[in-house]
Protein backbone atom coordinates (compact mmCIF):
# COMPACT_ATOMS: atom_id res chain seq x y z
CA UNK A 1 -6.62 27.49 2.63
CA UNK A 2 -7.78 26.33 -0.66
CA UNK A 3 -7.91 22.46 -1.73
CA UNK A 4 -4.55 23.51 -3.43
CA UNK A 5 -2.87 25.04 -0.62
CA UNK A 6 -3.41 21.98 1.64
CA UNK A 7 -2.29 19.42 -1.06
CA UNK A 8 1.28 21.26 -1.49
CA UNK A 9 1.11 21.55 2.30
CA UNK A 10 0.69 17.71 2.68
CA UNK A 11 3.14 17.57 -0.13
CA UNK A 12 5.77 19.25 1.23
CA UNK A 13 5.79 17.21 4.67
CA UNK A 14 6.51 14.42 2.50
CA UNK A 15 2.84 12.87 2.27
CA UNK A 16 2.09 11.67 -1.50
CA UNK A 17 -0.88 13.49 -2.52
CA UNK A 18 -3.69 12.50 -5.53
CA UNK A 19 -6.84 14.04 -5.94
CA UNK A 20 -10.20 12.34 -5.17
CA UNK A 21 -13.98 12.70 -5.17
CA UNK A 22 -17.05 11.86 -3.44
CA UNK A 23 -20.66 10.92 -5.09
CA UNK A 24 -23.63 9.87 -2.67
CA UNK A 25 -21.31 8.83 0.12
CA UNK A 26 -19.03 7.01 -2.36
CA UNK A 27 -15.29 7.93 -2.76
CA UNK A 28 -12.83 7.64 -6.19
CA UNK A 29 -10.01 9.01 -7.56
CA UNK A 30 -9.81 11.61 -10.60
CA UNK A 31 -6.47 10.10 -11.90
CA UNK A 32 -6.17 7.11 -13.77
CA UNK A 33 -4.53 4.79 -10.78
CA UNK A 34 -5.81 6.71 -7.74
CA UNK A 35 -2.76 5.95 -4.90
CA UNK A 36 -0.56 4.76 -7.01
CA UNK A 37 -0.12 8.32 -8.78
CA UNK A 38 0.28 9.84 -5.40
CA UNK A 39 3.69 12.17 -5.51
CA UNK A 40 4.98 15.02 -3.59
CA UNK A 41 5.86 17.03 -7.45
CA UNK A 42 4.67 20.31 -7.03
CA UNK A 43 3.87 20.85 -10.86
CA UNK A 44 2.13 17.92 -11.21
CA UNK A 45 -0.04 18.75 -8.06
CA UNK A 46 -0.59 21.86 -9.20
CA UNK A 47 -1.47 20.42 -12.90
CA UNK A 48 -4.22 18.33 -11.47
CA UNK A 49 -5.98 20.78 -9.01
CA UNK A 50 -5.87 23.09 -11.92
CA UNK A 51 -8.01 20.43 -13.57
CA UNK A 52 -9.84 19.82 -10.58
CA UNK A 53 -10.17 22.61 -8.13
CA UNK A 54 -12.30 21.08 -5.94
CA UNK A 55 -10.44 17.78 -5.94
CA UNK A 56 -10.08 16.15 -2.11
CA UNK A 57 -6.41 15.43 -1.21
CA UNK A 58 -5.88 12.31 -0.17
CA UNK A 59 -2.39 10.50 0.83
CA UNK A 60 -0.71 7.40 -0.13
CA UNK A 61 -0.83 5.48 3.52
CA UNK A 62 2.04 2.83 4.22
CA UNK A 63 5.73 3.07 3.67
CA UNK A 64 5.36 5.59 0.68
CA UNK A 65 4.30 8.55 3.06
CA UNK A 66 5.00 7.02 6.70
CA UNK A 67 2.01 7.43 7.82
CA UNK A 68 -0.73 5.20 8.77
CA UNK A 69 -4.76 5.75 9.79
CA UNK A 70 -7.36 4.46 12.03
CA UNK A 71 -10.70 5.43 9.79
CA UNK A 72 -13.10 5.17 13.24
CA UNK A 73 -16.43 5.59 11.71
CA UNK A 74 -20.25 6.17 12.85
CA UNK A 75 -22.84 4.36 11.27
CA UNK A 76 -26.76 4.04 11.62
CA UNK A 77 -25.76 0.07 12.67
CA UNK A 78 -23.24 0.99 14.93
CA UNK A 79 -19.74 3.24 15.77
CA UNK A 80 -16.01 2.83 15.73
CA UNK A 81 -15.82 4.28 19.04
CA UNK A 82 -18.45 1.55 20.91
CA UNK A 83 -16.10 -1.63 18.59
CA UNK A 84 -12.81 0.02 20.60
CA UNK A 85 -14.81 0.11 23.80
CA UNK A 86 -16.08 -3.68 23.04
CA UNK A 87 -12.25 -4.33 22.55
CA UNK A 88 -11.29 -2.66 25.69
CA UNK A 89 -9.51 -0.36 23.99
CA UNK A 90 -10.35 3.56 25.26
CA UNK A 91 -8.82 5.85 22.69
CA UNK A 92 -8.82 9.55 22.82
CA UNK A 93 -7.13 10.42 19.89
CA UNK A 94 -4.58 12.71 20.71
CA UNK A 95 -2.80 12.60 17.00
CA UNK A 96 -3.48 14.37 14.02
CA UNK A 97 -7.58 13.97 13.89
CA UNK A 98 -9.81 14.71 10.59
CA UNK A 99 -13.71 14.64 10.82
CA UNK A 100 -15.17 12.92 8.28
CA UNK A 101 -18.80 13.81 7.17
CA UNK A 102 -20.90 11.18 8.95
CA UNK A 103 -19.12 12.47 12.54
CA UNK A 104 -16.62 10.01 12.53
CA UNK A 105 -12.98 10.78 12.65
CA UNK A 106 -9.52 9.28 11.19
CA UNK A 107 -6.55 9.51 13.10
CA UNK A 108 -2.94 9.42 11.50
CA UNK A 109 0.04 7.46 12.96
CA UNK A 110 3.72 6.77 11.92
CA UNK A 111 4.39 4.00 10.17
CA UNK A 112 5.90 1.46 11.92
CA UNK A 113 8.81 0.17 9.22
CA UNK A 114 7.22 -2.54 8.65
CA UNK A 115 4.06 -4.13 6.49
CA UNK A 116 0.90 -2.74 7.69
CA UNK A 117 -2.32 -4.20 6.21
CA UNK A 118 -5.03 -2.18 4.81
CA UNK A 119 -8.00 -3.78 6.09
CA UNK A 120 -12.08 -2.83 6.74
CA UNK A 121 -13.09 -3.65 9.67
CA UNK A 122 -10.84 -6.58 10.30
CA UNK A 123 -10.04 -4.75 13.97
CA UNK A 124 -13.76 -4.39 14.58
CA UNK A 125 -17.07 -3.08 12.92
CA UNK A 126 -16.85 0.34 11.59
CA UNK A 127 -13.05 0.63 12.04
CA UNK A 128 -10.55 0.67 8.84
CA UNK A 129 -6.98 0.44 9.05
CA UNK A 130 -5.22 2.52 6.12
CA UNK A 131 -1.61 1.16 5.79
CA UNK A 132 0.16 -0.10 2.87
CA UNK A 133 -1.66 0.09 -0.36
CA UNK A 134 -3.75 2.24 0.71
CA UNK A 135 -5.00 6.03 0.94
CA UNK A 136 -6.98 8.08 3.17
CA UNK A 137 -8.99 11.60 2.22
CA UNK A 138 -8.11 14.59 4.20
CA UNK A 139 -9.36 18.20 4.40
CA UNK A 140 -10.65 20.35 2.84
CA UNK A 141 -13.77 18.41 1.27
CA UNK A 142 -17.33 18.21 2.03
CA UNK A 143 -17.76 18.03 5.90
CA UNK A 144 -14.16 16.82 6.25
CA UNK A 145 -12.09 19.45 8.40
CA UNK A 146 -9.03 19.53 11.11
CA UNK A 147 -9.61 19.10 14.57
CA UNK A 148 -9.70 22.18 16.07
CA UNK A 149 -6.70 21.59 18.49
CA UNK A 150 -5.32 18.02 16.59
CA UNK A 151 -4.65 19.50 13.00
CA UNK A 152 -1.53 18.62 10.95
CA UNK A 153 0.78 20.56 12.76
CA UNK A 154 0.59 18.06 15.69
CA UNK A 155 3.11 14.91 16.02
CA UNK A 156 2.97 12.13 14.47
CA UNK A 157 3.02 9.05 17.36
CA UNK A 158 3.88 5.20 16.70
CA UNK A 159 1.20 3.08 15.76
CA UNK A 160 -0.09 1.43 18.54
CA UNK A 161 0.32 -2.24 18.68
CA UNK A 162 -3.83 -3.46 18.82
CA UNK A 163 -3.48 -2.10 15.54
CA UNK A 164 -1.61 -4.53 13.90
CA UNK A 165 -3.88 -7.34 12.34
CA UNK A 166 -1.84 -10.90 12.94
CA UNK A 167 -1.90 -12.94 9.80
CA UNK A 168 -0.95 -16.61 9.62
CA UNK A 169 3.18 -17.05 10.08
CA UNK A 170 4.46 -18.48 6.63
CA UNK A 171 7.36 -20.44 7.12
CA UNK A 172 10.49 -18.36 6.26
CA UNK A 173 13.93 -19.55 4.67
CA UNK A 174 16.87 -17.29 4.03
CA UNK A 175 17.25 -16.20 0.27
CA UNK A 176 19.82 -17.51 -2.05
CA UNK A 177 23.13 -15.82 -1.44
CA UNK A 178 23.60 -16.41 -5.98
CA UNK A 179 20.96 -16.97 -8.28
CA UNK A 180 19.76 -20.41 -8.93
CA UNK A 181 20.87 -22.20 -12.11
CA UNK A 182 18.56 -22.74 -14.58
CA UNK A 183 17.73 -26.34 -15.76
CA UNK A 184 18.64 -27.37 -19.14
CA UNK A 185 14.64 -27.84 -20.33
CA UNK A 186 13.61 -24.16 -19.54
CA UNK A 187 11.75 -22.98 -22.66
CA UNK A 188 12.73 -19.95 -23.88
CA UNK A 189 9.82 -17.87 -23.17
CA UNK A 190 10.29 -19.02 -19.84
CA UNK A 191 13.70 -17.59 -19.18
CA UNK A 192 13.05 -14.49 -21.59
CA UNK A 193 9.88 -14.04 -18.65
CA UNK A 194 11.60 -14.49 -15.50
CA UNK A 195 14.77 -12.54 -16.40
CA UNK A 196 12.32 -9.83 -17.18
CA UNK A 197 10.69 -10.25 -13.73
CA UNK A 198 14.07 -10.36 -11.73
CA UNK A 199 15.56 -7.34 -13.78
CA UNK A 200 11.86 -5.16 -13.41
CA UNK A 201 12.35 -6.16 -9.35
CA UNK A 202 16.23 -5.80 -8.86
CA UNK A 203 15.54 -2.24 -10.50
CA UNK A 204 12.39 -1.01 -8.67
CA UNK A 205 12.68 2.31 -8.17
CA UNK A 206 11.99 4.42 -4.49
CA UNK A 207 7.95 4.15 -3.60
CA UNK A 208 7.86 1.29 -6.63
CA UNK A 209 9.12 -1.63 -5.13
CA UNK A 210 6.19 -2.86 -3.40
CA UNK A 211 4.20 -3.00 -6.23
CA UNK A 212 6.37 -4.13 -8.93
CA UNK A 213 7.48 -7.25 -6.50
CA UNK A 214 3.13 -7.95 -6.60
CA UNK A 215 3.03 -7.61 -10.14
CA UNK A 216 5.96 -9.76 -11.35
CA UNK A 217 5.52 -12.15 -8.50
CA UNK A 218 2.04 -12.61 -9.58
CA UNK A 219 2.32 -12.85 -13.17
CA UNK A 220 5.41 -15.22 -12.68
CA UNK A 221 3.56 -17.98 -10.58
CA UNK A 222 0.72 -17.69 -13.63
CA UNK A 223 3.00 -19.08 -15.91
CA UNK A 224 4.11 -21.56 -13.31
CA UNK A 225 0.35 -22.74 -12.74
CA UNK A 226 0.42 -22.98 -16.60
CA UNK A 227 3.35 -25.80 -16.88
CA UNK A 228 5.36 -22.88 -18.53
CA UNK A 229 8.16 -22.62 -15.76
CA UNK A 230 9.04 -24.86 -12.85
CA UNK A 231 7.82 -23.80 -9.57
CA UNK A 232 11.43 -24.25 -7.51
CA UNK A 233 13.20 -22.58 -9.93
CA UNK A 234 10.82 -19.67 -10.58
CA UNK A 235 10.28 -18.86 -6.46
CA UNK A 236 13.98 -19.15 -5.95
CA UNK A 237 14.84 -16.61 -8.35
CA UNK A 238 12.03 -14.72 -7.46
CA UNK A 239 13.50 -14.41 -4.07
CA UNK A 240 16.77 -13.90 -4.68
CA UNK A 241 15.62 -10.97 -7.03
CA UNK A 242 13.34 -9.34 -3.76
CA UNK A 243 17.19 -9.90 -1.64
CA UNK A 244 18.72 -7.87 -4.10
CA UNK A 245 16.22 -4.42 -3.41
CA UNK A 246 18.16 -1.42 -2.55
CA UNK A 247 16.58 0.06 0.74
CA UNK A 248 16.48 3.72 -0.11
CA UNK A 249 15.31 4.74 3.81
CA UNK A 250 17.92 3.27 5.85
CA UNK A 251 15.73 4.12 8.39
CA UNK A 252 13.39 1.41 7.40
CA UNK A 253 15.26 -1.22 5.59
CA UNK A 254 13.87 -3.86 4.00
CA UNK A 255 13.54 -7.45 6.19
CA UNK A 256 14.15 -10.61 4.96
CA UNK A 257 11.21 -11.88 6.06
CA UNK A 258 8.92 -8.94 4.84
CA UNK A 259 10.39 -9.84 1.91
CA UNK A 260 10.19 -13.55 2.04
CA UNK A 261 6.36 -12.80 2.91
CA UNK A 262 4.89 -10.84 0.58
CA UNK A 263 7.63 -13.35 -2.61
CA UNK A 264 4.73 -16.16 -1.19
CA UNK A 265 2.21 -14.38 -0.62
CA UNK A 266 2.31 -12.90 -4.52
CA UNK A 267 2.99 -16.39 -5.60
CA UNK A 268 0.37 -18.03 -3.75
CA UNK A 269 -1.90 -15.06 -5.56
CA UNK A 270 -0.81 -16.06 -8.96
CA UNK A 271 -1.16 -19.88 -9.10
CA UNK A 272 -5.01 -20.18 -8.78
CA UNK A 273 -5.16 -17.83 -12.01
CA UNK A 274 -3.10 -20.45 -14.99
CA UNK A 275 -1.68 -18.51 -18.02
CA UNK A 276 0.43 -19.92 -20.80
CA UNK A 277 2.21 -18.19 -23.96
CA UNK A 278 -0.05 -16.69 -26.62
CA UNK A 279 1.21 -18.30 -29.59
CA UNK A 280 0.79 -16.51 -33.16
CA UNK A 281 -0.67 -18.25 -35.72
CA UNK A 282 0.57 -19.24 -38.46
């Protein structure tokens, strides 16, 4: 099968594909936003492989395909296979198994439904978790092939739980059932700024929502760290706007405290970065 071939393939099981590279061991994307241009479209697929027939499919990891991967790698330091053993771990993978070109492997799993972090060796040395936000290259490529008997045909099993990377617990609250009342001193940039946030995060669209609740989050508590909005009001609204998301799998709804995490988490982001209204001049 030809690069193009497999990237419909992946396509049509419902795994957002983009087209990547490699350089001297180094991998990165031919579009402009790598992952984030992933899709299943068939004619834009076909559009960029016709630009770049040799182009490396790789997937969108995390909620936006279902599909997670263990990256277990071997290095002249050390393998991925010896940090599982060290962790009493003994995997066989038994999943759907690529080789990757320095005789590691990556093994895919099904999303779980809930955050998974995208992480390099946060598990161990020489093992990378691709979840959300992430993306992980599959055949054909340079030295990157289907296990012989573990190719993309076979199930797709749950993640296993010494994959998940714990994270501190942030204290959750339940959202707003209305939308806060502004105070009477709110500039108007302010409100013209936050009602643009909560409208661009109420109206997310399917595989958007993640990011757009980053971005607006982010840029939000920036103007909060600037003295341009208060903090209560802005991280109220902002969470009643991230209550409001439609869950378009109702298989794997969105959670209040998913939610609630990633609304402080964003936030938290934003304030060490201060930004206040460009003002023209006169």
């Amino acid at each position: 099968m030809t690069s193009l071939d497999c990237a419909l393939d992946y396509a049509e099981r419902g795994w957002l594909v983009s087209p990547w590279a490699t350089r001297r061991n180094r991998k990165f994307p031919l579009t402009g936003h790598g992952h984030l241009d992933a899709t299943t479209d068939r004619t834009i697929i076909e559009q960029w492989w016709a630009r770049w027939p040799d182009g490396i499919p790789a997937i969108a990891t995390g909620e936006p395909s279902g599909v997670v991967a263990l990256d277990i790698d071997i290095r002249p330091d050390g393998s991925g296979f010896d940090s599982l053993e060290d962790l009493g771990i003994m995997f066989h993978p038994e999943r759907p198994t690529t080789h990757t070109p320095q005789g590691g492997c990556a093994v895919l799993f099904r999303w779980p439904g809930c955050f998974v972090k995208t992480c390099s060796s946060e598990l161990g040395p020489h093992l990378d978790i691709r979840g959300d936000g992430g993306s992980v290259l599959l055949p054909p490529g340079p030295e990157r092939f289907w296990d012989q008997h573990l190719g993309p045909d076979t199930p797709l099993a749950p993640m296993p739980e010494w994959m998940v990377i714990a994270e501190p617990e942030l204290p959750s609250e339940p959202a707003p059932s209305q939308r806060p009342t502004r105070p009477q001193h709110l500039s108007r940039y302010g409100e013209a700024a936050l009602d643009a946030a909560v409208k661009a995060i109420v109206g997310a669209s399917a595989g958007q929502q993640r990011d757009t609740l980053n971005r607006e989050i982010y840029s939000i508590a920036r103007l909060v760290a600037g003295g341009s909005l208060p903090a209560s009001l802005a991280i109220e609204s902002l969470r009643w706007a991230a209550s409001q998301l439609r869950s378009y799998d109702l298989h794997r709804p969105w959670r209040p405290a998913e939610l609630d995490k990633i609304v402080r988490s964003a936030f938290a982001d934003g304030l060490v970065r201060p930004r206040q209204p460009q003002h023209r001049q006169a």
